[in-house]
N, C-alpha and C. Protein backbone atom coordinates (compact mmCIF):
# COMPACT_ATOMS: atom_id res chain seq x y z
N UNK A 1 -16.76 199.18 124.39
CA UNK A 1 -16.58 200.18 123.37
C UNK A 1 -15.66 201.27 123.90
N UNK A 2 -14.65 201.35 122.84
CA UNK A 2 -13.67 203.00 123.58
C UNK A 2 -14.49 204.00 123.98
N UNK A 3 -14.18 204.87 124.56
CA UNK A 3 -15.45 206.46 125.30
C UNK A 3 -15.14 206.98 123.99
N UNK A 4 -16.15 208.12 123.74
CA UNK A 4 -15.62 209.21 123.46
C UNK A 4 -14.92 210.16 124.06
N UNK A 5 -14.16 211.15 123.52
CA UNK A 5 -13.74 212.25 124.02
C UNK A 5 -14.45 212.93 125.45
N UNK A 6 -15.68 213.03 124.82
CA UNK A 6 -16.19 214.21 126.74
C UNK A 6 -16.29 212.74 127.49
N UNK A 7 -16.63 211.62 126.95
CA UNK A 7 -16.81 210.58 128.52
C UNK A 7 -15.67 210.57 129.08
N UNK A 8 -14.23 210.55 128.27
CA UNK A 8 -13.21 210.24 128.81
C UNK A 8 -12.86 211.55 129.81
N UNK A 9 -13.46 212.93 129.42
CA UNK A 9 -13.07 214.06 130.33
C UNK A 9 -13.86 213.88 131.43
N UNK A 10 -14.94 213.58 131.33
CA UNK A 10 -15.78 213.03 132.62
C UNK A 10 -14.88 211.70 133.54
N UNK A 11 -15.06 211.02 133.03
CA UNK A 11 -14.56 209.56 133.40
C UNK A 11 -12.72 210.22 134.71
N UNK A 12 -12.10 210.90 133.86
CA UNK A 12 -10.70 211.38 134.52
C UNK A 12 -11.06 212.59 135.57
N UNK A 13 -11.77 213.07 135.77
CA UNK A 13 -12.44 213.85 136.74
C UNK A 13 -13.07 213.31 138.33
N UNK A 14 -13.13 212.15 138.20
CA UNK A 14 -14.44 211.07 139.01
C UNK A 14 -13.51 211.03 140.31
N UNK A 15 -13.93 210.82 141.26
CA UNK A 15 -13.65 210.96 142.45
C UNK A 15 -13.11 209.61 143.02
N UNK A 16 -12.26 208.86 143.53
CA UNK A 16 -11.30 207.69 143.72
C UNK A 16 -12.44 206.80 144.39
N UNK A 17 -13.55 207.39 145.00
CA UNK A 17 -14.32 206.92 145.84
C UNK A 17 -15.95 205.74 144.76
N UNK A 18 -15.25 206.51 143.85
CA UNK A 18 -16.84 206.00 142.30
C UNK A 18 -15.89 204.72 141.30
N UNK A 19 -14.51 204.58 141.63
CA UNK A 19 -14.02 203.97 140.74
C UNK A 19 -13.31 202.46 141.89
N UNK A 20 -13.69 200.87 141.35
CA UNK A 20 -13.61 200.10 142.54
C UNK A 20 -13.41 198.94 141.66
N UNK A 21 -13.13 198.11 141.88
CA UNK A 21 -12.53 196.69 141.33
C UNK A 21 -13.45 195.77 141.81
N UNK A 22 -13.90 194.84 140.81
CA UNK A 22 -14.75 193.71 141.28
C UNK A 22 -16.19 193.46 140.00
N UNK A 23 -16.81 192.54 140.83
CA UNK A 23 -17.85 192.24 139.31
C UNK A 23 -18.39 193.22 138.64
N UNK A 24 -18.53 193.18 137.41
CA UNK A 24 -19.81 194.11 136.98
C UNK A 24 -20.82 194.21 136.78
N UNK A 25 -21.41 193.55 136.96
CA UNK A 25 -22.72 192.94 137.08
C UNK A 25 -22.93 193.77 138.52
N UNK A 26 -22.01 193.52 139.38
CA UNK A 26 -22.15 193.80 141.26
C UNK A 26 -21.84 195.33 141.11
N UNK A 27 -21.12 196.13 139.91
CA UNK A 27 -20.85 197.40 139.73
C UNK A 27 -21.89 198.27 139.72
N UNK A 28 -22.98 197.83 138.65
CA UNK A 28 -23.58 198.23 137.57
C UNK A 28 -25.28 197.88 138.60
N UNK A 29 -25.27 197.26 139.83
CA UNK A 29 -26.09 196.61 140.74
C UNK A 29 -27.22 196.23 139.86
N UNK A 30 -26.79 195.25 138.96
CA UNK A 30 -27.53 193.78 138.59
C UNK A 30 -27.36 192.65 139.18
N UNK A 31 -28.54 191.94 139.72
CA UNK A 31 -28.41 190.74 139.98
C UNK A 31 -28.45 190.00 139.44
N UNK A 32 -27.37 189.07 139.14
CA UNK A 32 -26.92 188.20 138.78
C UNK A 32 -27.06 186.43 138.73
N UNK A 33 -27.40 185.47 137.84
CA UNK A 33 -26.69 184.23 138.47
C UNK A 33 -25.59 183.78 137.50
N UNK A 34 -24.78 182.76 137.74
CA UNK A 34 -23.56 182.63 137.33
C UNK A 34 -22.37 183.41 137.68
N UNK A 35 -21.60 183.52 136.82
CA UNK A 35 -20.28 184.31 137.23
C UNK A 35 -20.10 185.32 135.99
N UNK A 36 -19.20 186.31 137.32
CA UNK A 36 -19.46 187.50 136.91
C UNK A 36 -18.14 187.84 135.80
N UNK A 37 -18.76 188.87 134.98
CA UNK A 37 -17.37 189.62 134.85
C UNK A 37 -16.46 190.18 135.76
N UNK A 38 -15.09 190.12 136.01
CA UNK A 38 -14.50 190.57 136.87
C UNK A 38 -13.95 191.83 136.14
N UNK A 39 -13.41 193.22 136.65
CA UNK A 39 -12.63 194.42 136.15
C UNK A 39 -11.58 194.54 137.14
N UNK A 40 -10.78 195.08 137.03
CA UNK A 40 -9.74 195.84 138.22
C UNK A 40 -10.20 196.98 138.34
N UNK A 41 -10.68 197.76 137.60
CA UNK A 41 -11.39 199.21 137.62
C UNK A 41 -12.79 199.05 136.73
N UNK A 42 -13.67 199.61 137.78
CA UNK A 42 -14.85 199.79 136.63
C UNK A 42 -16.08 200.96 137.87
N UNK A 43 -17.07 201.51 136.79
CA UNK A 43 -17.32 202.83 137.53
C UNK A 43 -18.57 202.64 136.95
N UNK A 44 -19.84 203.14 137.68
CA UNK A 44 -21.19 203.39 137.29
C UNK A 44 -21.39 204.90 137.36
N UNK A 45 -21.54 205.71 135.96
CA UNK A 45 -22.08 206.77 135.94
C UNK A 45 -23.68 207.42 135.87
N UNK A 46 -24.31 208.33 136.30
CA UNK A 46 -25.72 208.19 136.26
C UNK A 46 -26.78 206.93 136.53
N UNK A 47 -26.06 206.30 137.35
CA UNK A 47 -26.67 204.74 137.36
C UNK A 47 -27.35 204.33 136.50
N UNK A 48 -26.59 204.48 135.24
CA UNK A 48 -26.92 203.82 134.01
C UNK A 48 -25.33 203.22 133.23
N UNK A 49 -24.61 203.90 133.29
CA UNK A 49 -23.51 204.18 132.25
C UNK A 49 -22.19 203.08 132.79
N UNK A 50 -21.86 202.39 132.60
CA UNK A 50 -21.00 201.38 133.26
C UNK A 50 -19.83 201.17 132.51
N UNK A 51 -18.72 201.79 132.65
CA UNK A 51 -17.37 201.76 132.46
C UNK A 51 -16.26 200.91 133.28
N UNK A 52 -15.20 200.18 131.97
CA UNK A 52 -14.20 199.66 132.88
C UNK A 52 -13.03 199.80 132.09
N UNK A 53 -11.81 199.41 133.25
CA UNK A 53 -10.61 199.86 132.35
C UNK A 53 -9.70 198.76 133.05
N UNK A 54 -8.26 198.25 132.95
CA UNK A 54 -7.69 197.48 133.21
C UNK A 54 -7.93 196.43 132.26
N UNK A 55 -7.82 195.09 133.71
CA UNK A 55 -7.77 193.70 132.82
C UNK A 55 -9.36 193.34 133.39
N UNK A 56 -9.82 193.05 132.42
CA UNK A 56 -11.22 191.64 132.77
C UNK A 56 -11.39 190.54 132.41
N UNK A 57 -11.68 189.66 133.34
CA UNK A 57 -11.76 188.21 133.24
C UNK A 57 -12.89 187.69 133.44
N UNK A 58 -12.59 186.13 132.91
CA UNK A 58 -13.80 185.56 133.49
C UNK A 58 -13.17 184.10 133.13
N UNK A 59 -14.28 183.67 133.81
CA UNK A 59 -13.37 181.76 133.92
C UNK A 59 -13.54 180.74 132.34
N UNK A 60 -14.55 181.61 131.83
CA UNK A 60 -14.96 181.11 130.31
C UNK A 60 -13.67 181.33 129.12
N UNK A 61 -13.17 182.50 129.67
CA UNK A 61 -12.18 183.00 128.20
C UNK A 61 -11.20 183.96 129.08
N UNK A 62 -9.91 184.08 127.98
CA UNK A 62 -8.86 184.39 128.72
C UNK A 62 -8.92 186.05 128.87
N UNK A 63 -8.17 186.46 129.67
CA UNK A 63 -8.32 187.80 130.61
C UNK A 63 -8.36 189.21 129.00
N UNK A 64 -8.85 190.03 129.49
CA UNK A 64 -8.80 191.24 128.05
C UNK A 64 -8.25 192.30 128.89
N UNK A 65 -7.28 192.85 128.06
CA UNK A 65 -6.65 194.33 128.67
C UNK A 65 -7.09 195.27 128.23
N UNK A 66 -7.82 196.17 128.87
CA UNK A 66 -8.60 197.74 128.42
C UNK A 66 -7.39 198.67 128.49
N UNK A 67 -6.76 199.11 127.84
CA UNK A 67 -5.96 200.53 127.74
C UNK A 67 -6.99 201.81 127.92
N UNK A 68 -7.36 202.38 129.30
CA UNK A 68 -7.63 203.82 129.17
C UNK A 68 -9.40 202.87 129.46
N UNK A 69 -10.01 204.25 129.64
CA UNK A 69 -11.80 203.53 129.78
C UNK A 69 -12.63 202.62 128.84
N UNK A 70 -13.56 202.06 128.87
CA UNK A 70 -14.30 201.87 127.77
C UNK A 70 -15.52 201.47 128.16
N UNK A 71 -17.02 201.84 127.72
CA UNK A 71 -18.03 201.69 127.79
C UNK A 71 -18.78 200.12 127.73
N UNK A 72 -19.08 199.88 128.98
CA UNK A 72 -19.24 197.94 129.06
C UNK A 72 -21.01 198.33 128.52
N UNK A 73 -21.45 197.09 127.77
CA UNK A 73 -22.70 197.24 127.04
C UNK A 73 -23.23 195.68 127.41
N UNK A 74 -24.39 195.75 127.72
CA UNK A 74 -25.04 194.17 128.36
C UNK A 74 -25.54 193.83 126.73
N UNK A 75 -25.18 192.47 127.27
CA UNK A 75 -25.52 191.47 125.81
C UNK A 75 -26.94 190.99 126.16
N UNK A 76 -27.13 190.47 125.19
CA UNK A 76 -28.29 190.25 124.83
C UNK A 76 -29.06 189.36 125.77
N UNK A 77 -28.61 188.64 126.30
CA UNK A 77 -29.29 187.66 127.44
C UNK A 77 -30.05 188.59 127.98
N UNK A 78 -31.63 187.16 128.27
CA UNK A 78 -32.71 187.66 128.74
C UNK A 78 -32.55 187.80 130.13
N UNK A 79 -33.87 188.88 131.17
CA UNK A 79 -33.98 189.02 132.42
C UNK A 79 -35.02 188.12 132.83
N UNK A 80 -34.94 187.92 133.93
CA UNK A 80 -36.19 187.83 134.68
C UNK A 80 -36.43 188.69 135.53
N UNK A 81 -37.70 189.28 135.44
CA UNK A 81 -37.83 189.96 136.73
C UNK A 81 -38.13 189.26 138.14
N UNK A 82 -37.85 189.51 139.01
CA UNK A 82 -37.92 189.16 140.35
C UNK A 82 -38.46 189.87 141.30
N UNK A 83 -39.32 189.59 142.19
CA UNK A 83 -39.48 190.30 143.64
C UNK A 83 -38.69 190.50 144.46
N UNK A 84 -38.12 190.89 145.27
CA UNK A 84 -37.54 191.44 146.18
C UNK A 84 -37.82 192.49 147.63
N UNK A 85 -38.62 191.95 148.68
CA UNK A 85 -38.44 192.96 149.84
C UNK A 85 -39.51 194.10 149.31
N UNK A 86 -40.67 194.00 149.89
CA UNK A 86 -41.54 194.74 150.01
C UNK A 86 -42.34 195.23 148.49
N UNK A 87 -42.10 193.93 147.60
CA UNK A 87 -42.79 194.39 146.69
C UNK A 87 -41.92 194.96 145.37
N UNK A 88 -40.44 195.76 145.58
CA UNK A 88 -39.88 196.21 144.77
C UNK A 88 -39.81 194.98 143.76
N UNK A 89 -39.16 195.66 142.67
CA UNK A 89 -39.14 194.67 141.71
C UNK A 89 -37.75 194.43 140.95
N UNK A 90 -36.85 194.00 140.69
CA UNK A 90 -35.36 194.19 140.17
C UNK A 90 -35.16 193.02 138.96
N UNK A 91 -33.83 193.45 138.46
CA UNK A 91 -33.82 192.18 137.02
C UNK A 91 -32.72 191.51 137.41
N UNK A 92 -32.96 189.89 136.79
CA UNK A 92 -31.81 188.74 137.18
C UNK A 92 -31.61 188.43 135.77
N UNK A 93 -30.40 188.08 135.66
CA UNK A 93 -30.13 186.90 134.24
C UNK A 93 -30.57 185.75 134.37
N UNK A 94 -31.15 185.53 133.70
CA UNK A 94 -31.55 184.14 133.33
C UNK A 94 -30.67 183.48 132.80
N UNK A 95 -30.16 183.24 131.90
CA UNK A 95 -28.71 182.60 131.20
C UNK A 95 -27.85 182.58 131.77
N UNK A 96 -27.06 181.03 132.30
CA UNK A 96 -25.89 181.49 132.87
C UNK A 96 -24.71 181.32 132.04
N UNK A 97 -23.61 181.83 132.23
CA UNK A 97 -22.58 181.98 130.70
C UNK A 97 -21.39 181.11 131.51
């Protein structure tokens, strides 16, 4: 989804160190199975809020060009929850795409 206006003033503010290329799923620290979305730029705000900009790919369908930020939104596929290391608890996809 395009930002709005204040995300985008937020988003152009962010420090070179919050903004990184690679899965989003691995951005956004979901664990994953299958393959990921790939971004050239993409950024986790409030460790909730997951933005990307550039090109994204994936091996299913051909590459999409983001002009400027835009708000990445998880589809509908179900989780599983999982254990992990002392009890914590974290979410996996179940569906692989």
């Amino acid at each position: 989804m395009p930002v709005t206006p204040s995300e985008r003033r937020e988003l152009n503010t962010l420090s070179p160190r919050l903004i990184r290329a690679g899965g989003l799923a691995e951005i956004a620290r979901i664990r994953r199975r299958g393959r990921q979305h790939l971004a050239t730029e993409g950024c986790l705000l409030d460790g909730a809020r997951l933005y990307a900009r550039g090109q994204i790919w994936h091996p299913d369908h051909r590459p999409l060009a983001l002009r400027g930020w835009h708000r990445v939104l998880m589809n509908r596929e179900p989780f599983d929850p999982i254990v992990v290391g002392r009890g914590k608890r974290t979410r996996t996809v179940r569906w692989v795409d």
